[in-house]
Each structure stands twice: as C-alpha cells, then as structure tokens.
Protein backbone atom coordinates (compact mmCIF):
# COMPACT_ATOMS: atom_id res chain seq x y z
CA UNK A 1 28.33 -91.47 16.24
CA UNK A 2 29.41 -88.74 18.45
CA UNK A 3 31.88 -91.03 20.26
CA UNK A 4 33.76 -91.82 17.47
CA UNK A 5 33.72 -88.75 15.63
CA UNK A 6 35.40 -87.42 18.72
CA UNK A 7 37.85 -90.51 18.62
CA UNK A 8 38.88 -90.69 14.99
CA UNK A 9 38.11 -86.57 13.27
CA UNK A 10 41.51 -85.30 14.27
CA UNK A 11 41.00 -81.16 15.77
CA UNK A 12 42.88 -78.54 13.93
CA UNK A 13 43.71 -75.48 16.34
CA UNK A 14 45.83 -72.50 14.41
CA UNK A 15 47.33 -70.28 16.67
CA UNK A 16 49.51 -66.86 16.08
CA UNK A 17 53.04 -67.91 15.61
CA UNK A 18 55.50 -66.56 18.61
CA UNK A 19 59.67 -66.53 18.17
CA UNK A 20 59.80 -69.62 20.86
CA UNK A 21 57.29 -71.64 18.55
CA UNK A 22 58.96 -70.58 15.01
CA UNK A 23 62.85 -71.42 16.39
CA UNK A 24 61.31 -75.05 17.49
CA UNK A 25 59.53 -75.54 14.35
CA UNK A 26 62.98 -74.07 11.76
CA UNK A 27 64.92 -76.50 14.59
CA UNK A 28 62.71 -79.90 13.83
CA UNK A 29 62.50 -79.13 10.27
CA UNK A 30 66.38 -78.88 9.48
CA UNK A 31 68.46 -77.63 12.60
CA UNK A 32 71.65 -76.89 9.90
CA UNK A 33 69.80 -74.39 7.88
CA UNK A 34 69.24 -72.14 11.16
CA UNK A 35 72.85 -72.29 12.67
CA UNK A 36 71.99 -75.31 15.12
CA UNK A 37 69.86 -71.95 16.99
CA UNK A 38 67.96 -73.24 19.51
CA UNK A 39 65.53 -71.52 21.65
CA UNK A 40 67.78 -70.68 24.71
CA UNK A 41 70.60 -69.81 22.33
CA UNK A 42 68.54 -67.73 20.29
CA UNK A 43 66.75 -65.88 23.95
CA UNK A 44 70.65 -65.33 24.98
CA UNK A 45 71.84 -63.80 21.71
CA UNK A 46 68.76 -61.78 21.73
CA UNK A 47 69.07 -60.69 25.87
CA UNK A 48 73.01 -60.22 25.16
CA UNK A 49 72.47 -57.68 22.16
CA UNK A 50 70.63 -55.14 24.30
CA UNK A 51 67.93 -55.12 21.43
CA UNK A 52 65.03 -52.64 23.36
CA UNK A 53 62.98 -50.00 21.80
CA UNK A 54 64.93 -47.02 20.06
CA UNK A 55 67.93 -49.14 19.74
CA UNK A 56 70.08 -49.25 16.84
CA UNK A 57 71.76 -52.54 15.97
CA UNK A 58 73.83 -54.07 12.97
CA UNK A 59 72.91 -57.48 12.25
CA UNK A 60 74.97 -59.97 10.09
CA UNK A 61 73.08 -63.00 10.43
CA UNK A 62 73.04 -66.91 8.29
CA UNK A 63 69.49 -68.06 10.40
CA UNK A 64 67.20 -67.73 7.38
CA UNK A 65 66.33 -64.25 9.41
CA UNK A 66 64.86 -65.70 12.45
CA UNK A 67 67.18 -63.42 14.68
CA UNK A 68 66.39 -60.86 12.60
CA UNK A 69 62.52 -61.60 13.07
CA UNK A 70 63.52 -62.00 16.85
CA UNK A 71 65.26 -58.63 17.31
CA UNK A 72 62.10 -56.69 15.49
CA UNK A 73 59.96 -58.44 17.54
CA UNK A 74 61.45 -56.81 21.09
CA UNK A 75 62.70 -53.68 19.19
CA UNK A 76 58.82 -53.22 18.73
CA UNK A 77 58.74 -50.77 15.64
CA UNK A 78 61.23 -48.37 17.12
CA UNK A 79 64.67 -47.74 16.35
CA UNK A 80 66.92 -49.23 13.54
CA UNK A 81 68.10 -52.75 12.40
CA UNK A 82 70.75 -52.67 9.76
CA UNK A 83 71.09 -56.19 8.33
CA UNK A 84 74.42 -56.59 6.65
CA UNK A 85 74.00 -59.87 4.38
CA UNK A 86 76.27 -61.54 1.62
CA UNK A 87 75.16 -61.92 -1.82
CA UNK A 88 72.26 -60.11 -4.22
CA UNK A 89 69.63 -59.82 -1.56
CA UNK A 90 69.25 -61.16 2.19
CA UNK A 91 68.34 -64.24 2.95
CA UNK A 92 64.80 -63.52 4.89
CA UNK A 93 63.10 -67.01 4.74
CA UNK A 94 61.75 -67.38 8.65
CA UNK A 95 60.66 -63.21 8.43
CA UNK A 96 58.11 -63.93 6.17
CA UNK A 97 56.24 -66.65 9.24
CA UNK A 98 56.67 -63.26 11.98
CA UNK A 99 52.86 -62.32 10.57
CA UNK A 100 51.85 -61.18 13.92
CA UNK A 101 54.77 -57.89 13.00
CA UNK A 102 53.01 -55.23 11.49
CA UNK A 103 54.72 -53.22 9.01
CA UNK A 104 55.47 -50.37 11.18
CA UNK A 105 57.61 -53.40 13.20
CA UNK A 106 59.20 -54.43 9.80
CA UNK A 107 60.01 -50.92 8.73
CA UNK A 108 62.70 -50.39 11.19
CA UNK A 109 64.61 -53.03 8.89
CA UNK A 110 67.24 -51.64 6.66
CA UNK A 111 69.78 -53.73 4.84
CA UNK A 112 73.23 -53.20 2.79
CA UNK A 113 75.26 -55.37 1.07
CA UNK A 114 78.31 -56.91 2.71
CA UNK A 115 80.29 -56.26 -0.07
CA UNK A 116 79.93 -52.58 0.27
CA UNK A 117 80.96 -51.70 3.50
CA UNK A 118 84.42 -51.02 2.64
CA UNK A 119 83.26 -48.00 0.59
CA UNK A 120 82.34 -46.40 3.64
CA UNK A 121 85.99 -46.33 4.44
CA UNK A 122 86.61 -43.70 1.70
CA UNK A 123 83.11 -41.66 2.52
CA UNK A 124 83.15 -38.36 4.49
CA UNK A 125 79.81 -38.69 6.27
CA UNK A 126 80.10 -40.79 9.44
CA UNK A 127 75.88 -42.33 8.98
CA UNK A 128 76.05 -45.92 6.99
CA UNK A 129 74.35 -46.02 3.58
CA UNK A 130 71.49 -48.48 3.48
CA UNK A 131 69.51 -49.79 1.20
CA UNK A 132 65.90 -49.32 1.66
CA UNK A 133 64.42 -52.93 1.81
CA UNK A 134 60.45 -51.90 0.98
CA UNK A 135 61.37 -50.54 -2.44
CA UNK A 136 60.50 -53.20 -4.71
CA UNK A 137 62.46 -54.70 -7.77
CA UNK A 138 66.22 -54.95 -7.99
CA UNK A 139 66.93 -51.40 -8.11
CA UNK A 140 66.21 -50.26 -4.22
CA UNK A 141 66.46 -46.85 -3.01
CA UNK A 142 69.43 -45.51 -1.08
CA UNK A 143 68.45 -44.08 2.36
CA UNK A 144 70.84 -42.28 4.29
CA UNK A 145 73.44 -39.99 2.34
CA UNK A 146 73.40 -37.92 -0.64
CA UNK A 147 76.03 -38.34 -3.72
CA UNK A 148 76.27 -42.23 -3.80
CA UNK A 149 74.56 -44.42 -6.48
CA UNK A 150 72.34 -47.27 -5.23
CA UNK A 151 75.24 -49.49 -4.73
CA UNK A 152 77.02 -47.10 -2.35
CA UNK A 153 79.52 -45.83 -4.79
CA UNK A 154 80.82 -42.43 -4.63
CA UNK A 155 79.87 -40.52 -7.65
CA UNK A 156 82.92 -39.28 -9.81
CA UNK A 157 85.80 -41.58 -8.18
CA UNK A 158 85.78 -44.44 -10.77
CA UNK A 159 88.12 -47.44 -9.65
CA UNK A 160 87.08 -47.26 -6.31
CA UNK A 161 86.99 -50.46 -4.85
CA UNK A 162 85.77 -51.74 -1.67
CA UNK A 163 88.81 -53.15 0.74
CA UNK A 164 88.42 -56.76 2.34
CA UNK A 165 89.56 -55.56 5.34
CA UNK A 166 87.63 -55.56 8.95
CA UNK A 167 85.49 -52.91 9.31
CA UNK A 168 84.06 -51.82 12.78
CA UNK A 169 81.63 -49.37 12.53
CA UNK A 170 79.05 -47.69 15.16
CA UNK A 171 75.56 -46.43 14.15
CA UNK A 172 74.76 -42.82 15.38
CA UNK A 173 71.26 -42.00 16.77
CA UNK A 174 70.93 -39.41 14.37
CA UNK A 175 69.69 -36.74 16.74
C-alpha cells in the first residue's frame, strides 16, 4: 500500500513566495495584465532604478503592483516610495501575495493621485503631498503639508485646476 500511496497521493509543498516566483506565476497566468514583465525585465527595471535602503523613489506603475512589491522588497522598510496611480485608488493586486513584507516594509508606501500633481505646480512648499495609504475608507489622510484638503487642493483658491501638462518633480530627503 505504501508503494502506491507514494505513486498516486500527489505531495503538496507551500513555500514563502519570492519576487522571481510571483513575476513567473502573474506571467503564466495572463502575461498582458502585468505589462508582458518578465523576470529579467522586471530584475533590470528594479537594478536600473537605484532602489536601496533610504532611497526615495516615484513610482507610476500598470503591473498590478508587482514592481511596486519588488522595489519594497530591496528598499527593505527604509526610505520612501511614492506611487503615482490613475483613477480612485491604485491598482495593488500582486502587493497583497508579497506576505513575507512586514508592515514596517509596506509603510514606506505612499501614494497620490495622478490627477493631482499639477496642483503642486501652484503650491509654495517644494515636499509632494501624499496620501497616506494605511488610513482606511475613502477619505485618507494627507501626509506631508499643511493647508491642503485631502485631495491636494489649496484651501481658499476655488477654480484651481490641475494643468495636463508634464510635470518633473524630485523628492527631497527631508533632512
């Protein structure tokens, strides 16, 4: 009985999930909702950002996340990842497998709407406005500068509208 037991009961081994083994899973599943990313793409983008600890990066990413999972990973729970995204809320899909982050890895992750990033055209401070992403509900906290709403409006200049031009913007250390 033994001999076919070990022959036909198939052996289930779960094992922590690493960036190589989540990129080759998103990549066999559906390569189109991840970019096409593959794993040597993905290691280049990630080796070509300079992503290290006590780095400070902007991210605008369409991979479901996974280069945003990929960039927390080596920033290791130091520094600051600003995800731009489009929409209501990011996409963040492929974060939610990176269990082996812990949340002092995850809460390096800011995010702000693309849609708001001409306002900081007409603001006075020179540190982005982010939204901070472990508030819960729709109504997230504003991190960063004083005298904006949650959207990143100035108080008391109605009409102003963010500008669909190109922005190009550099994020201090804050020292």
């Amino acid at each position: 009985i033994k001999k076919k037991e070990k022959k036909h009961v198939p052996v289930l081994t779960i094992i922590q999930p690493s960036t190589r083994m989540l990129c080759e899973m998103y990549y066999a599943r559906g390569p189109s909702k991840i970019c096409h990313l593959r794993v040597d793409t993905l290691a280049q983008i990630v080796t070509y950002s300079n992503a290290h600890a006590h780095s400070h990066l902007l991210l605008l990413e369409t991979c479901q996340g996974l280069l945003a999972g990929a960039l927390l990973e080596r920033m290791g729970g130091f520094g600051k990842l600003v995800q731009v995204f489009f929409g209501d809320f990011p996409v963040r899909l492929a974060l939610e497998n990176f269990s082996h982050l812990s949340d002092g890895d995850q809460s390096v992750l800011l995010e702000y709407p693309l849609h708001r990033v001409g306002s900081l055209l007409h603001s006075q401070q020179p540190s982005p406005v982010v939204v901070d992403s472990r508030a819960e509900g729709p109504h997230r906290d504003v991190v960063g500068r004083p005298g904006l709403e949650p959207h990143g409006e100035r108080v008391g200049e109605p009409g102003t509208e963010p500008c669909g031009d190109a922005v190009s913007m550099e994020l201090g250390t804050g020292d």
